[in-house]
N, C-alpha and C. Protein backbone atom coordinates (compact mmCIF):
# COMPACT_ATOMS: atom_id res chain seq x y z
N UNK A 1 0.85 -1.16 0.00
CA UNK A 1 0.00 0.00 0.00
C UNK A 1 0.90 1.23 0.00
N UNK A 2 0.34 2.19 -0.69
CA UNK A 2 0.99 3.29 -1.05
C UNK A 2 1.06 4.51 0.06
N UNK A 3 1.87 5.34 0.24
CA UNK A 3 1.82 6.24 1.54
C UNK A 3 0.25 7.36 0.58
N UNK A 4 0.09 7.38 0.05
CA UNK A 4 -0.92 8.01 -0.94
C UNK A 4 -2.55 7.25 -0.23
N UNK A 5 -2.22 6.16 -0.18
CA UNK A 5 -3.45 5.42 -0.10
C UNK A 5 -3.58 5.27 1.54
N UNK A 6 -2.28 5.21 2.16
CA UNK A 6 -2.66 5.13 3.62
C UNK A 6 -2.96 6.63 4.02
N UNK A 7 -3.02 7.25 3.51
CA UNK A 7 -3.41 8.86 4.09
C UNK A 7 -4.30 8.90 4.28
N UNK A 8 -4.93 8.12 2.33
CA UNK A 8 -6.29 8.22 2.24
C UNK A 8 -7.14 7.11 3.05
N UNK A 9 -7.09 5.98 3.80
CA UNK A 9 -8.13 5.39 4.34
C UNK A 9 -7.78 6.22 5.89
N UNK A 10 -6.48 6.59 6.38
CA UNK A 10 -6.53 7.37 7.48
C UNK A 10 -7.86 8.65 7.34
N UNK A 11 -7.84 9.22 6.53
CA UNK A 11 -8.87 10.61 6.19
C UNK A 11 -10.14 10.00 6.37
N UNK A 12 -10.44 8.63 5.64
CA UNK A 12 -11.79 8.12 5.34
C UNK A 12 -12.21 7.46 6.63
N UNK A 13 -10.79 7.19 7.88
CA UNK A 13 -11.54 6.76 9.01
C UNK A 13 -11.69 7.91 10.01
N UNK A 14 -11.03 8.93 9.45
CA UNK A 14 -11.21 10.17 10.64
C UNK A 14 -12.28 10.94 10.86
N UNK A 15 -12.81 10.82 9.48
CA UNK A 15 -13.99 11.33 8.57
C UNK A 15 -15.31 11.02 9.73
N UNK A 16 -15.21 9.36 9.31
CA UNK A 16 -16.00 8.29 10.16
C UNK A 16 -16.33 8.49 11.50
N UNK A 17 -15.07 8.67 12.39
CA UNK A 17 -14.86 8.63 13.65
C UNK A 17 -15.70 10.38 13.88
N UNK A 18 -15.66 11.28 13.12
CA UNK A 18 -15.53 12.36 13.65
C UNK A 18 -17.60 12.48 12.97
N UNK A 19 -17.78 12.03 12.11
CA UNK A 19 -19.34 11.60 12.10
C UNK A 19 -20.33 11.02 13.25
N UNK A 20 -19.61 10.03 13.80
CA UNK A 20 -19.81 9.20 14.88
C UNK A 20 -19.92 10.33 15.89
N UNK A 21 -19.28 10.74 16.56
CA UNK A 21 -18.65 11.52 17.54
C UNK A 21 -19.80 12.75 17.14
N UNK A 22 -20.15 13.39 16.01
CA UNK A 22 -21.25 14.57 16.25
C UNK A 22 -22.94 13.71 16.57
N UNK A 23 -22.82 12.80 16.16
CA UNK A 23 -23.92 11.66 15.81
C UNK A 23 -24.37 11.44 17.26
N UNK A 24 -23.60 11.19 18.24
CA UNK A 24 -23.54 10.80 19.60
C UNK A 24 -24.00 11.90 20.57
N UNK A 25 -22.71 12.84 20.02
CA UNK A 25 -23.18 14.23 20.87
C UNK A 25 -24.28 14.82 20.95
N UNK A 26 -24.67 14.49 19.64
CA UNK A 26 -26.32 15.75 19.05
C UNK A 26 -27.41 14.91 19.95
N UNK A 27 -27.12 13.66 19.73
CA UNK A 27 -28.09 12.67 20.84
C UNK A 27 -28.24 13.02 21.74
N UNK A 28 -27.00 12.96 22.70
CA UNK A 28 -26.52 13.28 23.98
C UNK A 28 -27.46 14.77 24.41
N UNK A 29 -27.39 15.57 23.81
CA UNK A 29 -27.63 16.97 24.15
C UNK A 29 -29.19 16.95 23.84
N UNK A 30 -30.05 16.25 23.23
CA UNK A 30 -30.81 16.09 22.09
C UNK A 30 -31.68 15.59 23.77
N UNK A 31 -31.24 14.66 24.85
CA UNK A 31 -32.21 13.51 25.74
C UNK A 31 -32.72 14.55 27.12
N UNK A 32 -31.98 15.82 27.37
CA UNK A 32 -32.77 16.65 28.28
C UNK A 32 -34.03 17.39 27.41
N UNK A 33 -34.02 17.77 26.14
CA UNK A 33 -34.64 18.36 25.61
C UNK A 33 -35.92 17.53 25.34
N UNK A 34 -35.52 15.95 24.81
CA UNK A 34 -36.70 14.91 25.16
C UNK A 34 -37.47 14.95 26.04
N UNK A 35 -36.87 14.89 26.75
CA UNK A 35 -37.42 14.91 28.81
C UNK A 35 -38.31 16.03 28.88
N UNK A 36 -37.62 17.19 28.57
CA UNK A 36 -38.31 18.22 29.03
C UNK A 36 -39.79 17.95 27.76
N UNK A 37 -39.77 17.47 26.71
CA UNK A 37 -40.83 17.63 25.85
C UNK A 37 -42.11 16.54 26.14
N UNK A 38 -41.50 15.80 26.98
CA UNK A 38 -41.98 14.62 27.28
C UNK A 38 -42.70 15.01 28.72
N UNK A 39 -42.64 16.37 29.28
CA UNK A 39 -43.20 16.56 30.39
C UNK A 39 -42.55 16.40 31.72
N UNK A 40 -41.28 16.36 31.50
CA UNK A 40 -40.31 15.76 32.72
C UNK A 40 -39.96 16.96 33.45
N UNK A 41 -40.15 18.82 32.56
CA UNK A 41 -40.00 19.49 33.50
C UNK A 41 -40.49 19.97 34.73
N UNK A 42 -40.19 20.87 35.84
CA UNK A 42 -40.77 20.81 36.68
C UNK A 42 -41.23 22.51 36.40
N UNK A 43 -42.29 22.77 36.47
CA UNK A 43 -42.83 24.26 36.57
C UNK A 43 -42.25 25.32 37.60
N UNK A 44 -42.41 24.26 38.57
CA UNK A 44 -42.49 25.13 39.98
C UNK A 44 -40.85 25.46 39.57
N UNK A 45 -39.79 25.36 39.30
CA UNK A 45 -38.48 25.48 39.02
C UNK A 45 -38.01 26.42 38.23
N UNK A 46 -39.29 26.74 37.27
CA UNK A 46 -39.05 27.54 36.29
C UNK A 46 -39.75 29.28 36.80
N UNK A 47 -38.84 29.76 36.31
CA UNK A 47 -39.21 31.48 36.60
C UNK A 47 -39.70 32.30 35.96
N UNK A 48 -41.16 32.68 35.90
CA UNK A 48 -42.01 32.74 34.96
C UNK A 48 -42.40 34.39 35.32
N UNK A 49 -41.82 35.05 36.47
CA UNK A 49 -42.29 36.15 36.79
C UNK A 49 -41.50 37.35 35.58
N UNK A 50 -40.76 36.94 34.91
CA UNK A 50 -40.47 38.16 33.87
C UNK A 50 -41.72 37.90 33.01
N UNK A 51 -42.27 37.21 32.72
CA UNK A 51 -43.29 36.57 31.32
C UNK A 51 -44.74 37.21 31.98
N UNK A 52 -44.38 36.65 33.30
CA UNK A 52 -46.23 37.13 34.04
C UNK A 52 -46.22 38.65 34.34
N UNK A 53 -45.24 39.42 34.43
CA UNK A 53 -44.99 40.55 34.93
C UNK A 53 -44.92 41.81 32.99
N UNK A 54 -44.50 41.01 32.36
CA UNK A 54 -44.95 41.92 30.52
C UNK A 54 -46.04 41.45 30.47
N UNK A 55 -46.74 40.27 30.64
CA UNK A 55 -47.90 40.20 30.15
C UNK A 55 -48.94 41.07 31.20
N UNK A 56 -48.94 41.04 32.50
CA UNK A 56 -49.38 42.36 33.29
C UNK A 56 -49.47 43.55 32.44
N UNK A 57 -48.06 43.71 32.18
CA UNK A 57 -48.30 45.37 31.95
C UNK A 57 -49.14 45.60 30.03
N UNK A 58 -48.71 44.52 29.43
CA UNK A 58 -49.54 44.64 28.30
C UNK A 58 -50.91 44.44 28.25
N UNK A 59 -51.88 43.79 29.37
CA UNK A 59 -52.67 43.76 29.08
C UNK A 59 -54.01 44.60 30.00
N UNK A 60 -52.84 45.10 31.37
CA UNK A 60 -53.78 46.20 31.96
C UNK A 60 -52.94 47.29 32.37
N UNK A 61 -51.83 47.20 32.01
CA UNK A 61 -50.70 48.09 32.73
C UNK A 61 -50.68 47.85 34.16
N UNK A 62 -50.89 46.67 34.85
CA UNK A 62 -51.48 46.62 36.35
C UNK A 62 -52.97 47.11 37.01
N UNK A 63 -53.26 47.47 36.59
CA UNK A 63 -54.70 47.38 37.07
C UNK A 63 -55.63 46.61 36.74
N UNK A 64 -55.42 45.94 38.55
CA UNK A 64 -56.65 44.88 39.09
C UNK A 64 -57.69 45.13 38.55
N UNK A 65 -58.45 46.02 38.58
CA UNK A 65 -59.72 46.67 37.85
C UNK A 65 -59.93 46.30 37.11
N UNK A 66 -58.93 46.20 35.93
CA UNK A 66 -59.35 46.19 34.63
C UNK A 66 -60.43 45.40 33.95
N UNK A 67 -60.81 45.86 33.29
CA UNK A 67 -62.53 45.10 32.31
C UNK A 67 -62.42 45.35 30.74
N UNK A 68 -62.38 44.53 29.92
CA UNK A 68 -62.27 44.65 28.33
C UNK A 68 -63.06 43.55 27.79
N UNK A 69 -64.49 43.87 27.93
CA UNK A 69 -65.14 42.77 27.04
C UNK A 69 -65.54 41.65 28.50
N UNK A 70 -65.17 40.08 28.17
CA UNK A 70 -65.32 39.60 28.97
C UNK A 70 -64.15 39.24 29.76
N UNK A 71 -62.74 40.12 30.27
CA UNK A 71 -61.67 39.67 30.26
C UNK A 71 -61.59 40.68 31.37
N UNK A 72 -61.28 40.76 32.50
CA UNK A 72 -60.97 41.12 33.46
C UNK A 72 -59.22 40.93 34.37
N UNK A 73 -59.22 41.76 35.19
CA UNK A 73 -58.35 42.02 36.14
C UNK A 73 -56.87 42.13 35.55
N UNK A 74 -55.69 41.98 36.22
CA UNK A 74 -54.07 42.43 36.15
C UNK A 74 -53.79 41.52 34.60
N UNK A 75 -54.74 40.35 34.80
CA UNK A 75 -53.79 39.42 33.24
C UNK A 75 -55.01 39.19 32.44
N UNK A 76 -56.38 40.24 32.31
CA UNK A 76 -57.49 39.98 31.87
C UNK A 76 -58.09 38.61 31.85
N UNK A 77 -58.40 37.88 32.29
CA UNK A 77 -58.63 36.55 32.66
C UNK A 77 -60.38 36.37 32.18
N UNK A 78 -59.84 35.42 31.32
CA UNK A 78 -61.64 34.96 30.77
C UNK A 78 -62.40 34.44 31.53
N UNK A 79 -63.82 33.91 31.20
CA UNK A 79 -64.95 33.32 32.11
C UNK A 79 -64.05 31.62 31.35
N UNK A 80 -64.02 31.76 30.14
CA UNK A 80 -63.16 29.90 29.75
C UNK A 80 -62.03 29.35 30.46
N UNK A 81 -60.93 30.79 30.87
CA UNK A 81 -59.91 30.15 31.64
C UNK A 81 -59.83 29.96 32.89
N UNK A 82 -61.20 30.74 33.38
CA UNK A 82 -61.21 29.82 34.86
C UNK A 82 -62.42 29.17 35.00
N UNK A 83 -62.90 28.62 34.11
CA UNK A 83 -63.64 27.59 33.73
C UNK A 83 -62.26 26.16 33.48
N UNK A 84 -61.67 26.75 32.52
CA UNK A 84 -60.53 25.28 32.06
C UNK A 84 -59.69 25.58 33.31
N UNK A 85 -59.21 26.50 34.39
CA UNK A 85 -58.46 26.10 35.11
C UNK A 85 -59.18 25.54 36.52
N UNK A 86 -60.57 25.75 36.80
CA UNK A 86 -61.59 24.83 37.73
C UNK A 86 -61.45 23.05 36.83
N UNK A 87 -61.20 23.16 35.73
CA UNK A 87 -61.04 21.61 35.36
C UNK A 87 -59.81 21.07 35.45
N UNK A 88 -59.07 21.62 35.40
CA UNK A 88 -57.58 21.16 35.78
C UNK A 88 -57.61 20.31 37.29
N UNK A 89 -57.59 21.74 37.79
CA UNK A 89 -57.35 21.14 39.18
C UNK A 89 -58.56 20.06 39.39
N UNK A 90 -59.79 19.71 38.95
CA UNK A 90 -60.30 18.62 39.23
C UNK A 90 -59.47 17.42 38.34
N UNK A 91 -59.29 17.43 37.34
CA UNK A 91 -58.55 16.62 36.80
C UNK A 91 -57.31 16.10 38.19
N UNK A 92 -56.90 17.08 38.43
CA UNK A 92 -56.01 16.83 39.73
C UNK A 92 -56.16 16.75 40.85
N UNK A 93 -57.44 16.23 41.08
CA UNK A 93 -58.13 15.66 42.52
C UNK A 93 -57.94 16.59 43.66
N UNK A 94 -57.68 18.26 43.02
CA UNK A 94 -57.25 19.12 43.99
C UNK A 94 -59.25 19.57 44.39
N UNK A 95 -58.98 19.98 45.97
CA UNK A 95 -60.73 20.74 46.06
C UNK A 95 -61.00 22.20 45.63
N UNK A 96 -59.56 22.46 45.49
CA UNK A 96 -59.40 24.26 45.21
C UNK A 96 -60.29 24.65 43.76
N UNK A 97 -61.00 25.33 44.04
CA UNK A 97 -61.64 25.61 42.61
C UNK A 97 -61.52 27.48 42.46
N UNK A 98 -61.37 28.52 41.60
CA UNK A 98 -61.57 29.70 41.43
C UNK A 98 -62.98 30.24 40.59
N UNK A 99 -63.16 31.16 41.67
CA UNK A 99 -64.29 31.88 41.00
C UNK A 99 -64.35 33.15 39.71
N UNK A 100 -65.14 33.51 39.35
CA UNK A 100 -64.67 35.07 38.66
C UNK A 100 -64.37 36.21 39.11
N UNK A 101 -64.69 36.07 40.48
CA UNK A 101 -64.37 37.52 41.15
C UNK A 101 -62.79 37.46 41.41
N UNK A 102 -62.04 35.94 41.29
CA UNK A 102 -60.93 35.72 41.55
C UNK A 102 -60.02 36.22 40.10
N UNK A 103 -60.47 36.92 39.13
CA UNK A 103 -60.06 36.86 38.03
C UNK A 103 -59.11 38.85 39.06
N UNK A 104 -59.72 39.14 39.38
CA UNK A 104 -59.78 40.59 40.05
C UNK A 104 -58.61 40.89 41.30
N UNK A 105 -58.20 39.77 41.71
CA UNK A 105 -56.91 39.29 42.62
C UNK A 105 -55.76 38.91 41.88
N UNK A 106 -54.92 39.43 41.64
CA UNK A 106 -53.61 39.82 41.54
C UNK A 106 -52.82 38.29 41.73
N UNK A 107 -52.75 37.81 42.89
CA UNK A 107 -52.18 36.57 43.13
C UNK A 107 -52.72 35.34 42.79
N UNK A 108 -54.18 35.31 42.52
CA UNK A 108 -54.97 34.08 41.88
C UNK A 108 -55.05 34.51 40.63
N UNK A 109 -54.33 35.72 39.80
CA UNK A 109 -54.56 35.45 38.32
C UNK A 109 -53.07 35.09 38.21
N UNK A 110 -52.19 35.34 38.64
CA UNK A 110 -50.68 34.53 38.22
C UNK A 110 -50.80 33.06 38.77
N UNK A 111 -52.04 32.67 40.14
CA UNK A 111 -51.87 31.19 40.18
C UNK A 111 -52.43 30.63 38.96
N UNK A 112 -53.27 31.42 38.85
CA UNK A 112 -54.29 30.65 37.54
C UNK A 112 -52.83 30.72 36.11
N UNK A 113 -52.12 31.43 35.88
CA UNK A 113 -51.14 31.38 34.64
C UNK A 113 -51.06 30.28 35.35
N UNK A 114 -49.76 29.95 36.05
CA UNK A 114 -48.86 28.73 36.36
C UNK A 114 -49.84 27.89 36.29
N UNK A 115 -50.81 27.83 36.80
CA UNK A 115 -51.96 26.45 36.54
C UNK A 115 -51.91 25.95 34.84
N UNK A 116 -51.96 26.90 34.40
CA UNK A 116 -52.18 26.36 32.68
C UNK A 116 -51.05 26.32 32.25
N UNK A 117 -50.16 26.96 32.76
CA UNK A 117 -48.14 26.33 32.37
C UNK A 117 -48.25 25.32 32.91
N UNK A 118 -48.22 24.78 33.75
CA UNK A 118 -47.85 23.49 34.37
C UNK A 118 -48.79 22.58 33.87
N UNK A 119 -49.61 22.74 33.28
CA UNK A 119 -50.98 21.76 32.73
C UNK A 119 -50.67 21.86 30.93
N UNK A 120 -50.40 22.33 30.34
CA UNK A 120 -50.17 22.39 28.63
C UNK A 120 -48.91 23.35 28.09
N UNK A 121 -48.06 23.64 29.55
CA UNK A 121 -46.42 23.89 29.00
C UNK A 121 -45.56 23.43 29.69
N UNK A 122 -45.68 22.23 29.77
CA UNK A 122 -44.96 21.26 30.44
C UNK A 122 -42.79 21.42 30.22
N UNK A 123 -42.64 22.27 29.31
CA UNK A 123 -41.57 22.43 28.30
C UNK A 123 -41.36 23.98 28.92
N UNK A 124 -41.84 24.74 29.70
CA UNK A 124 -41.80 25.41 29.81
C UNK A 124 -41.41 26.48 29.02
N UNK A 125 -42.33 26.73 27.51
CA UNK A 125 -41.56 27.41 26.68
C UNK A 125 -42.37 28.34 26.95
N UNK A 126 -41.77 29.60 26.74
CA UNK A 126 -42.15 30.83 26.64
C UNK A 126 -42.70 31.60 25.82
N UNK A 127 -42.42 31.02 24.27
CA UNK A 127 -43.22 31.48 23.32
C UNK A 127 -44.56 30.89 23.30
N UNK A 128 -44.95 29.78 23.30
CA UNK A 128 -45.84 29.24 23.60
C UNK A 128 -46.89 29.57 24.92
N UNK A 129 -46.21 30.14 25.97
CA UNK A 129 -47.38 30.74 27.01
C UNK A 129 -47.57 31.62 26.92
N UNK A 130 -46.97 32.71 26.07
CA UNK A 130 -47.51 33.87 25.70
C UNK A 130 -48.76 33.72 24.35
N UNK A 131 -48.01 33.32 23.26
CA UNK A 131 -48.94 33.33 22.66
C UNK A 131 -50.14 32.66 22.91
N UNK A 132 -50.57 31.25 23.65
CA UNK A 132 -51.76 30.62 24.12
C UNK A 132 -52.10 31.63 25.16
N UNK A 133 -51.49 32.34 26.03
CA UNK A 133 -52.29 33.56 27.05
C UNK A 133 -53.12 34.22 26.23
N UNK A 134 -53.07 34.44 24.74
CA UNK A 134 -53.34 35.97 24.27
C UNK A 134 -54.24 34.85 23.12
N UNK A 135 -54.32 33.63 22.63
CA UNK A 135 -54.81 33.02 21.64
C UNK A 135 -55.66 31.81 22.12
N UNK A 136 -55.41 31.41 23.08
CA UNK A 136 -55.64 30.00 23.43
C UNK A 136 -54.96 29.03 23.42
N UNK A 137 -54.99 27.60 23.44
CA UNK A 137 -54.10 26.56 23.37
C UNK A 137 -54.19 25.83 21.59
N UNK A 138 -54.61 26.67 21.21
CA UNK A 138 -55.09 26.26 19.70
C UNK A 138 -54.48 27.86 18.95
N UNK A 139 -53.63 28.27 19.53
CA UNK A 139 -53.59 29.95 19.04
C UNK A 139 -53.16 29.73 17.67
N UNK A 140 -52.97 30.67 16.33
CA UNK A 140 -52.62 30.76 15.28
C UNK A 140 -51.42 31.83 15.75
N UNK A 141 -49.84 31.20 15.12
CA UNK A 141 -48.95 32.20 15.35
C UNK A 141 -48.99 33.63 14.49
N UNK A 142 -50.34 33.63 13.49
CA UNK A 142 -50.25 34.65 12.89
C UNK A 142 -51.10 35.64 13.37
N UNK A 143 -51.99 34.93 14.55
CA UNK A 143 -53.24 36.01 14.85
C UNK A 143 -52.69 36.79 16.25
N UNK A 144 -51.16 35.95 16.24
CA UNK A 144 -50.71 36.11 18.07
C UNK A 144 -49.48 36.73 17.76
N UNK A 145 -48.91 36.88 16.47
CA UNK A 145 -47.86 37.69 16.73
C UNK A 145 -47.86 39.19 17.52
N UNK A 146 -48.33 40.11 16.86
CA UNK A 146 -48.54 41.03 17.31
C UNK A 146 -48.74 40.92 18.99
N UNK A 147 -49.37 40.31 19.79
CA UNK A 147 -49.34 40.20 20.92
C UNK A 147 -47.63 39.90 21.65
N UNK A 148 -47.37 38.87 20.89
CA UNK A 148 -46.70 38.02 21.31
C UNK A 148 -44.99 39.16 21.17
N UNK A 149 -45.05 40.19 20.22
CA UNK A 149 -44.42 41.10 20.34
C UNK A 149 -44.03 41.93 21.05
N UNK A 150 -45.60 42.48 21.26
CA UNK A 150 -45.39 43.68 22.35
C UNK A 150 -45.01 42.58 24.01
N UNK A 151 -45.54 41.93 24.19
CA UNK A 151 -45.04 41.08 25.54
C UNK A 151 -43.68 40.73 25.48
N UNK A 152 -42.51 40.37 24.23
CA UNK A 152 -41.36 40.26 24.05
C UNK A 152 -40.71 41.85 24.58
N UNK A 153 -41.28 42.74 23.94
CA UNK A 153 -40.41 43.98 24.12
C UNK A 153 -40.81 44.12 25.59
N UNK A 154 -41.47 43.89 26.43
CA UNK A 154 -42.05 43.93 27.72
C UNK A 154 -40.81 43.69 28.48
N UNK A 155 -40.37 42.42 27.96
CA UNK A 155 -39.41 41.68 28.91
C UNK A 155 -38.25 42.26 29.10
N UNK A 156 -38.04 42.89 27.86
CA UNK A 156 -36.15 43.66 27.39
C UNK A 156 -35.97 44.30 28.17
């Protein structure tokens, strides 16, 4: 064998080895991101008060008060989402249920967010709880951009 030809199966196994080796890694890095998609994160861990704190100010500037239609208080809170977050927690054999006047309390409308993060953003993504805050869990990213904007510049 030629020093020509041993270069070349040296190149063609380094090639190999170094395929292998990204092949493994991308996996490797690839199995927390599984986990987390798979529901393995934990909510309570995650820090959601920059996200709950723009979406505050975009949607009442802070005021508890607030009324727009059927959407009330600090994170305008629908009659559906504390309807779907009274089903959650039964789903979760919890007795705690919220009313609508609870939409008007400050601390039961950020429990009520984390209730629906921890129930359908298991991944804790952020684009995704903004735009389902402002769209639903069925939101169109085209009908939620604009929202999903001004709550980004919120955060900066």
């Amino acid at each position: 064998m030629s020093c020509d030809e041993t270069a070349s199966l040296k190149r063609l196994f380094m090639t190999k080895v170094i395929k292998i080796v990204v092949v493994t890694m991308t996996m490797l890095m690839a199995v927390p991101a599984i986990a987390t998609a798979k529901g393995n994160a934990n909510v309570d861990s995650f820090d959601w008060t920059p996200v709950i704190n723009a979406i505050i100010h975009v949607e009442s500037r802070g005021n508890a008060k607030a009324v727009s239609g059927k959407s009330c208080g600090i994170m305008q809170i629908t009659p559906i989402c504390v309807k779907e977050c009274n089903r959650i927690l039964q789903v979760r054999k919890s007795q705690k249920r919220y009313t609508m006047d609870d939409r008007f309390d400050a601390e039961k409308s950020k429990e009520m967010f984390l209730l629906m993060q921890s129930f359908y953003n298991k991944a804790n993504d952020v684009e995704h709880a903004i735009r389902s805050w402002n769209g639903g869990q069925k939101y169109s990213r085209r009908a939620t951009q604009g929202y999903y904007e001004k709550v980004m510049r919120q955060m900066k």
